[in-house]
N, C-alpha and C. Protein backbone atom coordinates (compact mmCIF):
# COMPACT_ATOMS: atom_id res chain seq x y z
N UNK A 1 -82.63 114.22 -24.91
CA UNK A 1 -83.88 113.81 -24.30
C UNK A 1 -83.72 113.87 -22.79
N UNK A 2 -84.62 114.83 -21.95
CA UNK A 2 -84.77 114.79 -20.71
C UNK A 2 -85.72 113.56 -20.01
N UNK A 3 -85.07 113.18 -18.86
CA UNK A 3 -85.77 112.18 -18.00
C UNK A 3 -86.68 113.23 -17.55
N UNK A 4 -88.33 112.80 -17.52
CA UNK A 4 -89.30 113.40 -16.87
C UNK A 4 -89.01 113.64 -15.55
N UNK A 5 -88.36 112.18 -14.92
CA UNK A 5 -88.56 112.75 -13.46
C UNK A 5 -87.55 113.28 -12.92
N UNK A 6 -86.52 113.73 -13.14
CA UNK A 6 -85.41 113.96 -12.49
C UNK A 6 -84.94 115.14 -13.42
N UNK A 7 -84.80 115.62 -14.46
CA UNK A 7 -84.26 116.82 -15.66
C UNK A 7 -83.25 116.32 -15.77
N UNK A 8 -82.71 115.38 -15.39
CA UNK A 8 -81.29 115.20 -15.98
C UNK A 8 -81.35 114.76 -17.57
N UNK A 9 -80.33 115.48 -18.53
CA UNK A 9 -79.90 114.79 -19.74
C UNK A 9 -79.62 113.27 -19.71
N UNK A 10 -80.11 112.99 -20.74
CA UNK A 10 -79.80 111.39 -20.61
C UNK A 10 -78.29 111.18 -21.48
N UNK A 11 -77.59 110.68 -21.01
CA UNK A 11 -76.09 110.58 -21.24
C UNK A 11 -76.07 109.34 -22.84
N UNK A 12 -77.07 108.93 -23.06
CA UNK A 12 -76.50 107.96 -23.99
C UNK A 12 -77.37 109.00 -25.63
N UNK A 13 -78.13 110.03 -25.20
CA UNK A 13 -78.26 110.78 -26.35
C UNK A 13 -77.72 112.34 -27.21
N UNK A 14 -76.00 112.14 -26.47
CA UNK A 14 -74.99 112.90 -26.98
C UNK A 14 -75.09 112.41 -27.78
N UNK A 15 -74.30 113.38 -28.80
CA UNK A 15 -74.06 112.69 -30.18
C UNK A 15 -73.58 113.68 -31.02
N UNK A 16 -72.45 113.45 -31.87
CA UNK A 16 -71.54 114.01 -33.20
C UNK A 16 -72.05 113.96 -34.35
N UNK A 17 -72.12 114.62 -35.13
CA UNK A 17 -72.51 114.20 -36.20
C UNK A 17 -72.97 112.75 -36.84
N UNK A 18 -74.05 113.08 -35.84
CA UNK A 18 -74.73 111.86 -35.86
C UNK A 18 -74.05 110.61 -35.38
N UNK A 19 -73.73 110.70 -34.45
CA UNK A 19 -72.88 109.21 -34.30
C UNK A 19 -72.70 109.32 -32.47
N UNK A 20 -73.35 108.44 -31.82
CA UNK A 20 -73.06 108.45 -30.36
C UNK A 20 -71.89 108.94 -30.02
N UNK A 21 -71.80 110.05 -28.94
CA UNK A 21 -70.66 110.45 -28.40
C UNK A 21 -70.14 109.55 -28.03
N UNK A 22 -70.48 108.21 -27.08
CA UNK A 22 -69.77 106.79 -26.76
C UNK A 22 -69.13 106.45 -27.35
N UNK A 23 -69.85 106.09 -28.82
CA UNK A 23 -69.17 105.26 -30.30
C UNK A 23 -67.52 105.95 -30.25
N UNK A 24 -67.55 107.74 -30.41
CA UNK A 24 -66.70 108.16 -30.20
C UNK A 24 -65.39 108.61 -29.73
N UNK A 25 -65.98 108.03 -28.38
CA UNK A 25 -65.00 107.65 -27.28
C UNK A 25 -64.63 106.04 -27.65
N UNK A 26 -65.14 105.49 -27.65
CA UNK A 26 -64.78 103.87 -28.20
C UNK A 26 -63.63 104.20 -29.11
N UNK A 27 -64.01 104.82 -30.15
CA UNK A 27 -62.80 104.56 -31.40
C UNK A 27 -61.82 105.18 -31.04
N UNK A 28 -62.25 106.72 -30.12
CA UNK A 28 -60.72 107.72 -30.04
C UNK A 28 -60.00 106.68 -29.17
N UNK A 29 -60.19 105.92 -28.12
CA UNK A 29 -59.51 105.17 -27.12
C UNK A 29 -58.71 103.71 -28.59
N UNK A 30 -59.09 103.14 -29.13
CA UNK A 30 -58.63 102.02 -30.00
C UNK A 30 -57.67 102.68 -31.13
N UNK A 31 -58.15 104.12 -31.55
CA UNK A 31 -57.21 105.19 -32.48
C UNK A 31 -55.94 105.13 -31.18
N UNK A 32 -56.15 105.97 -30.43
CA UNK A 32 -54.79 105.72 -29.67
C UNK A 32 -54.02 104.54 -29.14
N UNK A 33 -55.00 103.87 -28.88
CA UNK A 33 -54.01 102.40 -28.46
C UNK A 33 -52.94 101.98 -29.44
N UNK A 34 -53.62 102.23 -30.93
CA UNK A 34 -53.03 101.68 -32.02
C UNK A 34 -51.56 102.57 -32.13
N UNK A 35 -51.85 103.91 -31.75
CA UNK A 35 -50.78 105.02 -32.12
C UNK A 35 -49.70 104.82 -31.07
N UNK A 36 -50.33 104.22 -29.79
CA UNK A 36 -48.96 103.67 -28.68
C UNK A 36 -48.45 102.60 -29.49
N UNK A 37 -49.01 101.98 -29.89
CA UNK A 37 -48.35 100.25 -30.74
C UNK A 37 -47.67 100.68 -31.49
N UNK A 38 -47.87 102.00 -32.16
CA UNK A 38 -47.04 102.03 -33.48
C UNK A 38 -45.79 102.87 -32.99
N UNK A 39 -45.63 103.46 -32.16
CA UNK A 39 -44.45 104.55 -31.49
C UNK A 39 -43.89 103.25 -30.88
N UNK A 40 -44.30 102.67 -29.80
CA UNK A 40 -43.34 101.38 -29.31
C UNK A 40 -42.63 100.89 -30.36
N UNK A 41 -43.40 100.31 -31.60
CA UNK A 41 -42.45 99.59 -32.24
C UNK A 41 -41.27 99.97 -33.19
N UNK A 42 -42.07 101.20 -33.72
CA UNK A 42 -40.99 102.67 -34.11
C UNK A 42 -39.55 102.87 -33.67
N UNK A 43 -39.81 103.22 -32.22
CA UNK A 43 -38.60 103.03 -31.70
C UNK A 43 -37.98 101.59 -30.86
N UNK A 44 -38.78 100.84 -30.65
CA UNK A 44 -38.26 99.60 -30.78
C UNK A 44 -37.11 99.45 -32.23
N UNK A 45 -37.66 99.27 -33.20
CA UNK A 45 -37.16 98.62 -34.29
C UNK A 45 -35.86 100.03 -34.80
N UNK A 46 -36.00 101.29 -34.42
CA UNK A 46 -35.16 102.44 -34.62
C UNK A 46 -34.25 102.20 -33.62
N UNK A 47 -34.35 101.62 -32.49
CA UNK A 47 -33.20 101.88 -31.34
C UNK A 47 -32.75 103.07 -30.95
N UNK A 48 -31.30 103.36 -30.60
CA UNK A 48 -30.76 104.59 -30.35
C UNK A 48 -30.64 105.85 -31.81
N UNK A 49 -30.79 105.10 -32.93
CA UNK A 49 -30.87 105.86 -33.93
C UNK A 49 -31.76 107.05 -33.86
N UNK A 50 -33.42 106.63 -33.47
CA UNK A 50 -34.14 107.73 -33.27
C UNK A 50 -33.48 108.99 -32.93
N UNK A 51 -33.35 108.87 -31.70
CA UNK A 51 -32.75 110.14 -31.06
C UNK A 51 -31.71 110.84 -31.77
N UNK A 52 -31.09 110.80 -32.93
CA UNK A 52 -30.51 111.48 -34.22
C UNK A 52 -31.51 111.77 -35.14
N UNK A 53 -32.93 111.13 -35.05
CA UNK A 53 -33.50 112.24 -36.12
C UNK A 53 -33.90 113.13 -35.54
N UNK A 54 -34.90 113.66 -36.63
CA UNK A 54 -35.59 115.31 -36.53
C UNK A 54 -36.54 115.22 -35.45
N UNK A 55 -37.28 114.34 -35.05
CA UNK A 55 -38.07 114.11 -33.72
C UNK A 55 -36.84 113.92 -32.40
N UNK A 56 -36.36 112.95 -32.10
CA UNK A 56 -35.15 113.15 -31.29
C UNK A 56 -34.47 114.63 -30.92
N UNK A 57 -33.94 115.18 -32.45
CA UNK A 57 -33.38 116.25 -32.00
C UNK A 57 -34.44 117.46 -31.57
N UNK A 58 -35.36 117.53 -31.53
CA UNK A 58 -36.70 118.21 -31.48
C UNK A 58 -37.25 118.07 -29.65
N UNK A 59 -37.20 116.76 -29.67
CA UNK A 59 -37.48 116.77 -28.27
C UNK A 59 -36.18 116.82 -27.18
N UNK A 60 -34.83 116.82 -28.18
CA UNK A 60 -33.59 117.15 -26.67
C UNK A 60 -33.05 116.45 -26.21
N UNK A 61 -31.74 115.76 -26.32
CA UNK A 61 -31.21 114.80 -25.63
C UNK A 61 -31.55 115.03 -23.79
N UNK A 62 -31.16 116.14 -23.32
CA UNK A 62 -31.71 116.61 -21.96
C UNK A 62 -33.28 115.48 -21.42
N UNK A 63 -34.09 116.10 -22.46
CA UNK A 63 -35.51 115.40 -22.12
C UNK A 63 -35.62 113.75 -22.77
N UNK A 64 -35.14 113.63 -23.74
CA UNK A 64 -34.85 112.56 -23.38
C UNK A 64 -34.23 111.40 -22.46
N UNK A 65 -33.33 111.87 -22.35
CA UNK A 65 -32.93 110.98 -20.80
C UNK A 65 -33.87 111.65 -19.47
N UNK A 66 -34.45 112.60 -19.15
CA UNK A 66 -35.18 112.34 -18.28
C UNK A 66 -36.47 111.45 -18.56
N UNK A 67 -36.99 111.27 -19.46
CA UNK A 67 -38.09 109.89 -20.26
C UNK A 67 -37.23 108.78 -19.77
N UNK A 68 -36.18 108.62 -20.53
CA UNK A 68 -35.20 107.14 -19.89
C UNK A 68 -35.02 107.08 -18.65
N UNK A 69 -35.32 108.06 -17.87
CA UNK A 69 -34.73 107.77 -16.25
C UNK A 69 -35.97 107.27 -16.01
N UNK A 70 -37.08 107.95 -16.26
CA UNK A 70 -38.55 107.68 -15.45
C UNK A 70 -39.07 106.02 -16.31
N UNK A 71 -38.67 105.44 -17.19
CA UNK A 71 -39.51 104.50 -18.43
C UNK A 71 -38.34 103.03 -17.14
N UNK A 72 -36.96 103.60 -16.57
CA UNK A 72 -36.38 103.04 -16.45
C UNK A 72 -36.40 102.65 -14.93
N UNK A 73 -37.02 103.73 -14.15
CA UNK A 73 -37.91 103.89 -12.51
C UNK A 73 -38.86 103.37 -12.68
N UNK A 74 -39.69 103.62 -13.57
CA UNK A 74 -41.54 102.92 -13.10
C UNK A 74 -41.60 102.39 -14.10
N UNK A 75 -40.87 102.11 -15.46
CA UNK A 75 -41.54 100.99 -16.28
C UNK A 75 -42.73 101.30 -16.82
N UNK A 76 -43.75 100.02 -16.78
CA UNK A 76 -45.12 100.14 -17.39
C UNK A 76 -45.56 101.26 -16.73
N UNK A 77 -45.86 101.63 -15.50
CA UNK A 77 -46.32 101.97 -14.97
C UNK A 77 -46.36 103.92 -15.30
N UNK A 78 -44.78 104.56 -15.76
CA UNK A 78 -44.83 105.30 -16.48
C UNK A 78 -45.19 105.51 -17.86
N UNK A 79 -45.95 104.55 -18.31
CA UNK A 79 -46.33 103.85 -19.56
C UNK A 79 -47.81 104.35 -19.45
N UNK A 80 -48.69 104.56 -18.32
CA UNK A 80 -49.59 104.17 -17.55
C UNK A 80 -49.68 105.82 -17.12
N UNK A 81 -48.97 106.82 -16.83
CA UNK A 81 -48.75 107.63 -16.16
C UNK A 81 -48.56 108.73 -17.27
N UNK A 82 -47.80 108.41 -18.17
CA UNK A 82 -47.71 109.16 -19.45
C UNK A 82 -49.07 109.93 -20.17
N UNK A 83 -50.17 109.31 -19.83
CA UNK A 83 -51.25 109.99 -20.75
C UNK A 83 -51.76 111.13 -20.20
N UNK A 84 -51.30 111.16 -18.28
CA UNK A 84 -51.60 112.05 -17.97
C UNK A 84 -50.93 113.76 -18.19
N UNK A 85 -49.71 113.49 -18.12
CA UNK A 85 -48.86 114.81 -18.78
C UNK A 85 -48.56 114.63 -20.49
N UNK A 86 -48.85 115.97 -20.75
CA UNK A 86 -48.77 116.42 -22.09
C UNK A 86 -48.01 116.61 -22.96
N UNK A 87 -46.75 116.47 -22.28
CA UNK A 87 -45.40 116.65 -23.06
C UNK A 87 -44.74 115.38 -23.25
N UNK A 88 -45.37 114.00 -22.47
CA UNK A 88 -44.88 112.64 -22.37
C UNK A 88 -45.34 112.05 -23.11
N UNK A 89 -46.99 112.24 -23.26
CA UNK A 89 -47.89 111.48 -24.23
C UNK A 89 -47.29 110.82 -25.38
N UNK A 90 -46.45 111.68 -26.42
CA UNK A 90 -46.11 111.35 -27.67
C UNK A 90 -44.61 110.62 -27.73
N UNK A 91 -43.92 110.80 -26.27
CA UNK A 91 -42.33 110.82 -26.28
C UNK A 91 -42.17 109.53 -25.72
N UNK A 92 -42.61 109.05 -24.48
CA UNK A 92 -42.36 108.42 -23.95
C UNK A 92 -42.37 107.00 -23.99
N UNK A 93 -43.54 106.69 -25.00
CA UNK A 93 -44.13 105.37 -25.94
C UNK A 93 -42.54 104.87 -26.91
N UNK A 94 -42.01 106.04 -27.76
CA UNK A 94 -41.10 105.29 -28.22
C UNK A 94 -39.77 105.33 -27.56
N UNK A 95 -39.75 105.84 -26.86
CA UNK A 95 -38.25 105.74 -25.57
C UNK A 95 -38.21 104.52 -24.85
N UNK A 96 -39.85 103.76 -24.78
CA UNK A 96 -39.92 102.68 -24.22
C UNK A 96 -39.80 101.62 -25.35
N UNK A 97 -39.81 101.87 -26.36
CA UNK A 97 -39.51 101.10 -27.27
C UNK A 97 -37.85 100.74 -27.52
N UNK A 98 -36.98 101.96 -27.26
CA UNK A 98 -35.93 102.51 -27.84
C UNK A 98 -35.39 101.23 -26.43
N UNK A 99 -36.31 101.45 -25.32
CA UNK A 99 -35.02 100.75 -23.78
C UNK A 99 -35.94 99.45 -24.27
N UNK A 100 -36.61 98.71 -24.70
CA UNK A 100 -37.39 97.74 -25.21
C UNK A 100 -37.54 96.83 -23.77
N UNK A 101 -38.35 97.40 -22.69
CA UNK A 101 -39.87 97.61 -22.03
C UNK A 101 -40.27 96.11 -22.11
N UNK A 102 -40.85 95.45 -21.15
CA UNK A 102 -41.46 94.34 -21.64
C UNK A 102 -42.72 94.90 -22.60
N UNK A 103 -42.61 94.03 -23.92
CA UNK A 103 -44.00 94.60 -24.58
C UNK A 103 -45.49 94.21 -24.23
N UNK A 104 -45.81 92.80 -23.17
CA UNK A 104 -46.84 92.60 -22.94
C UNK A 104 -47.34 93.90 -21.51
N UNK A 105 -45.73 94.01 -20.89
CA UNK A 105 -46.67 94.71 -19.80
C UNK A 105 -47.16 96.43 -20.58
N UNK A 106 -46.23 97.10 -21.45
CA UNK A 106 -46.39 97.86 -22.05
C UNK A 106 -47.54 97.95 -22.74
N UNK A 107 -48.26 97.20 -23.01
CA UNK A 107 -49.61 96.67 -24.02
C UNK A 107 -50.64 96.92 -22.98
N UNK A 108 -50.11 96.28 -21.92
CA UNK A 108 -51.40 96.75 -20.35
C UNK A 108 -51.64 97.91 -20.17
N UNK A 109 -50.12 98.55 -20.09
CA UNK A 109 -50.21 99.91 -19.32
C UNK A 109 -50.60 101.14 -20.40
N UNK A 110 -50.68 100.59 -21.64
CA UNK A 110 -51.20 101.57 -22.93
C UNK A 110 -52.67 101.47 -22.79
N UNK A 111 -53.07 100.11 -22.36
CA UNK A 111 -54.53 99.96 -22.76
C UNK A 111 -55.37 100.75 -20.95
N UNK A 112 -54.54 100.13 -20.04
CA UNK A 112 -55.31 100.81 -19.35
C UNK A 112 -55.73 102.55 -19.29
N UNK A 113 -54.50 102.81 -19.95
CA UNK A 113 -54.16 104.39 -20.39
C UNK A 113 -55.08 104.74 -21.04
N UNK A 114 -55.48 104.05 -21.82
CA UNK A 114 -56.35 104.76 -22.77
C UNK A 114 -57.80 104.25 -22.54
N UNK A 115 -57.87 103.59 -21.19
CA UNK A 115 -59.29 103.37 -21.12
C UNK A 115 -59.77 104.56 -20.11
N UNK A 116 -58.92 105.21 -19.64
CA UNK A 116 -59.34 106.04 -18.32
C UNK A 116 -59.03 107.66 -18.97
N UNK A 117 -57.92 107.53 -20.13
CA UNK A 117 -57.82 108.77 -20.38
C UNK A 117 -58.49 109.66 -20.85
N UNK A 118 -58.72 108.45 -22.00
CA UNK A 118 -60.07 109.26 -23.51
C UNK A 118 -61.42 109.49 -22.57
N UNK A 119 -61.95 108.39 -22.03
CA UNK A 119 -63.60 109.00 -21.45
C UNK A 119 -63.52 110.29 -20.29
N UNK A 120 -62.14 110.22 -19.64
CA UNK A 120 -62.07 111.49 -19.15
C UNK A 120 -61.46 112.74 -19.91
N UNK A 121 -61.13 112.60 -20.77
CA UNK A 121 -60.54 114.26 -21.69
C UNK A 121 -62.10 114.13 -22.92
N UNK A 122 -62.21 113.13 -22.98
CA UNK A 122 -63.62 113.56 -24.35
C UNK A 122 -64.70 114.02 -23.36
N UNK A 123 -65.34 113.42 -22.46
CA UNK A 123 -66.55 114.07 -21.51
C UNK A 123 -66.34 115.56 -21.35
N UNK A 124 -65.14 115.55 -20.48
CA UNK A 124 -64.24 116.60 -20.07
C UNK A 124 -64.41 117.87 -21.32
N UNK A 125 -64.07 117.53 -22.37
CA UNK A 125 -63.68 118.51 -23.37
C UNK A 125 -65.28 118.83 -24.06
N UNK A 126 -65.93 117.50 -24.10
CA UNK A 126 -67.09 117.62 -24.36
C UNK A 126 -68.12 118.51 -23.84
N UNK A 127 -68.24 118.35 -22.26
CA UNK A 127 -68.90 119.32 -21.41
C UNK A 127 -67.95 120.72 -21.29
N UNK A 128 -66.92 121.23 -21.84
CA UNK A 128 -66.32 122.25 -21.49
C UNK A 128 -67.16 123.13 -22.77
N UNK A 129 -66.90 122.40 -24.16
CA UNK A 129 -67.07 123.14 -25.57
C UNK A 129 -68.93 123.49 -25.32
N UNK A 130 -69.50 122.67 -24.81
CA UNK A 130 -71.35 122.43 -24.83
C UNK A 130 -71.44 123.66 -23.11
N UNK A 131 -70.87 123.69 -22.72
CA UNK A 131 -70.83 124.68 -21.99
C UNK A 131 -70.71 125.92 -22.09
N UNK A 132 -69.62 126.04 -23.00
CA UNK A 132 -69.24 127.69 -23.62
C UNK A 132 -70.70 128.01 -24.90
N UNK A 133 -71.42 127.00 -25.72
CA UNK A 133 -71.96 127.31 -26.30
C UNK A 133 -73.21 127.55 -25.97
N UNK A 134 -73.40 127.21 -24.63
CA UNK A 134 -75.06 127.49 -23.95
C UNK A 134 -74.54 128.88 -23.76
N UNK A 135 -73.62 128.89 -22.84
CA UNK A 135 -73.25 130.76 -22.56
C UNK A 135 -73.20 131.24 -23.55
N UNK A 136 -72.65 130.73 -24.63
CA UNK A 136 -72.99 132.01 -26.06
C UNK A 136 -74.36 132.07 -26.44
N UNK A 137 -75.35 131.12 -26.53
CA UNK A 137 -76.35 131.15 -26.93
C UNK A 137 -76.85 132.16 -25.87
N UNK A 138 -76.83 132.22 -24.93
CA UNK A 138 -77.42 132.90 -23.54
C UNK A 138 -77.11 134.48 -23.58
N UNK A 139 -75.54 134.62 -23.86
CA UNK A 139 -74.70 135.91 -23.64
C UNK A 139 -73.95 135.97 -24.35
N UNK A 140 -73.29 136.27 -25.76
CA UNK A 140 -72.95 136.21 -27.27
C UNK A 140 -71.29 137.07 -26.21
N UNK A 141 -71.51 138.46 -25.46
CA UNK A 141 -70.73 139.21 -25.20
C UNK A 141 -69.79 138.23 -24.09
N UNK A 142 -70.65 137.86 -23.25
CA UNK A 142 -69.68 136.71 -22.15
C UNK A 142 -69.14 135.97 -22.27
N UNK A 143 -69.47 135.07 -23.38
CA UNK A 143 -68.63 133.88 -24.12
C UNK A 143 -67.95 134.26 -24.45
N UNK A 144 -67.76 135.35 -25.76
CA UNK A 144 -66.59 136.29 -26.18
C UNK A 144 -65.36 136.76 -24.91
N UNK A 145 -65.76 137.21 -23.99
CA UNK A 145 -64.81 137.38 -23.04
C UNK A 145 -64.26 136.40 -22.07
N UNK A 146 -65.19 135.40 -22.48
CA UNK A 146 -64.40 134.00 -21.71
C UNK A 146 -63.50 133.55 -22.19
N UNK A 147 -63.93 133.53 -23.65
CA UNK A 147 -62.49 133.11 -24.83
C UNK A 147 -61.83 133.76 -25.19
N UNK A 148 -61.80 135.11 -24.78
CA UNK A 148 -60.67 136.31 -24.53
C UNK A 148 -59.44 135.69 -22.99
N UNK A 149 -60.59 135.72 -22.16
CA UNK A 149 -59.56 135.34 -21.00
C UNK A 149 -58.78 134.14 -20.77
N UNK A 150 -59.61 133.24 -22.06
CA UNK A 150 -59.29 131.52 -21.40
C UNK A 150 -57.93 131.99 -23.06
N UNK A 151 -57.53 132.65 -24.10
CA UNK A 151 -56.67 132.91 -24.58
C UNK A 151 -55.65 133.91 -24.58
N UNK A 152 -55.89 134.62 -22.92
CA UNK A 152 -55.04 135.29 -22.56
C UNK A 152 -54.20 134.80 -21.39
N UNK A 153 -55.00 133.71 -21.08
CA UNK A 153 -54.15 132.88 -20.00
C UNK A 153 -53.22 131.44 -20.57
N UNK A 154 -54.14 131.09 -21.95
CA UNK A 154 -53.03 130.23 -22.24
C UNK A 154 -51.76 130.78 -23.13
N UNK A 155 -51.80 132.04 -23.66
CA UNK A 155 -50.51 133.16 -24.11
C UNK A 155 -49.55 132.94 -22.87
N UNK A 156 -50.07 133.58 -21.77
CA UNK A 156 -49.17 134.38 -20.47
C UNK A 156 -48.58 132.66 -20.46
N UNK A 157 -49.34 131.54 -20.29
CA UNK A 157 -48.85 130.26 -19.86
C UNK A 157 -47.79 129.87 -20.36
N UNK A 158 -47.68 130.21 -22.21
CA UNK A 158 -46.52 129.46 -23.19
C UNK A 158 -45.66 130.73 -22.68
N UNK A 159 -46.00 131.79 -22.56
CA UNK A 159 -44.84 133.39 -22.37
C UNK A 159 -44.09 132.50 -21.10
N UNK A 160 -44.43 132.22 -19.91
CA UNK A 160 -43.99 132.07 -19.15
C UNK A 160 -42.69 130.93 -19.46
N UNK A 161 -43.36 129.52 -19.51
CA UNK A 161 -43.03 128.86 -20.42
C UNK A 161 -41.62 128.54 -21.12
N UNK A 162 -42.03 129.64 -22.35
CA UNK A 162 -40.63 129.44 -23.03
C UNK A 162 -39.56 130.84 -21.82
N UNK A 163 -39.94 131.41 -21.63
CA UNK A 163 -38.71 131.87 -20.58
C UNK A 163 -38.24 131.54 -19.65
N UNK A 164 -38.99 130.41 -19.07
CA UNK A 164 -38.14 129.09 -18.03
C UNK A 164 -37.50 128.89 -18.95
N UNK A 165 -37.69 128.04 -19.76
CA UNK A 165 -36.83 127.26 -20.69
C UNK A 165 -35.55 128.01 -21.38
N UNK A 166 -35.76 129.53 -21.41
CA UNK A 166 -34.35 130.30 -22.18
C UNK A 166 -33.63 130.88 -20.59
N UNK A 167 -34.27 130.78 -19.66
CA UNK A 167 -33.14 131.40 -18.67
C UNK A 167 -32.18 129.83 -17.98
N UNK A 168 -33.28 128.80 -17.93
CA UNK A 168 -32.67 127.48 -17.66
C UNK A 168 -31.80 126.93 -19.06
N UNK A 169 -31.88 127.36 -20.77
CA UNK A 169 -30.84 127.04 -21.38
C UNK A 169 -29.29 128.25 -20.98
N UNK A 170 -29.58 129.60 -20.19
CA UNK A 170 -28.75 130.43 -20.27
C UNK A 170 -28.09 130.29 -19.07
N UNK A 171 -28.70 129.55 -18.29
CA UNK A 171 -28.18 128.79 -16.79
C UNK A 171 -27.07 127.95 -17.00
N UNK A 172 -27.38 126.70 -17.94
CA UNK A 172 -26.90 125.94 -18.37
C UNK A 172 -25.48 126.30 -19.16
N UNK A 173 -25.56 127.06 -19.88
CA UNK A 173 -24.55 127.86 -21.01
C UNK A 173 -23.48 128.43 -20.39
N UNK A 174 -23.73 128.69 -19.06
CA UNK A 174 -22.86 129.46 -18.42
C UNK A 174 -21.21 128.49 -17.55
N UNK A 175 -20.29 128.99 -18.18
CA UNK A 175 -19.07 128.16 -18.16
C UNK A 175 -19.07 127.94 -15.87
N UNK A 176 -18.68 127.26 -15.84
CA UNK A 176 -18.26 126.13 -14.64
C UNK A 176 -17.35 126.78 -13.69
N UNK A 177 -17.14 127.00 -13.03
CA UNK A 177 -16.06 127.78 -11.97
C UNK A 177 -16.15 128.71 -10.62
């Protein structure tokens, strides 16, 4: 529904399958809070064990202790800081469990996390997807080549990527002297 006087969309008549985009953002933010609670206590209650399973060995003793250096520098606050990079999101919650973190300030720095993160990546993602589909509705051929280019840049991104990562493991490999 457009405001007569101004054309702007009115922001509270998004909506998902039937269900306020808000509502949406409400639950994805309380879905994740819950999923920080449950990784804290995960590795809370796992300790150093974690890091011997299949997640541990998956994410790298290497990267793990750089999580422990930073959980062990800023605390909550990398607690807080975590939602913004993508590779921390999932790791760093139970590493703070594993160094056992105060849990009330940890409880802050999850919740504030997830109050600033979700309404900015759901809007965000929201207006990106409702964007590409006006251009398809508009230009069927332009959209197509947007999502040609926007999946030829995130290829070149992981290409790049994993060959940091194999010339820095072949860096590494290389005997001392």
């Amino acid at each position: 529904m457009r405001s007569p006087v101004t054309g702007i969309p009115d922001p509270t008549s998004a909506s998902v399958l039937n269900m306020p985009l808000w509502l949406w953002v409400l639950l994805g933010g309380i879905a994740l809070f819950g999923v920080f609670q449950v990784y804290y206590w995960v590795g809370y209650k796992l300790g150093p064990r974690i890091y011997a399973s299949r997640l541990g060995r998956k994410v790298g003793e290497a990267n793990i202790l750089k999580v422990e250096n930073a959980v062990r520098k800023w605390g909550a606050l990398a607690v807080y800081g975590c939602f913004w990079v993508p590779g921390l999101r999932h790791t760093l919650p139970w590493v703070a469990g594993v160094l056992r973190i105060s849990y009330p300030w940890y409880a802050v720095a999850s919740a504030l996390g997830c109050l600033t993160w979700v309404p900015v990546t759901s809007f965000g993602l929201y207006s990106v997807i409702w964007g590409w589909l006006r251009l398809a509705a508009e230009s069927p051929l332009l959209a197509g080549a947007a999502a040609v280019v926007v999946i030829i840049v995130a290829a070149a991104l992981v290409r790049r990527r994993r060959r940091r990562r194999a010339a820095r493991r072949a860096e590494d490999s290389l005997p001392v002297g």
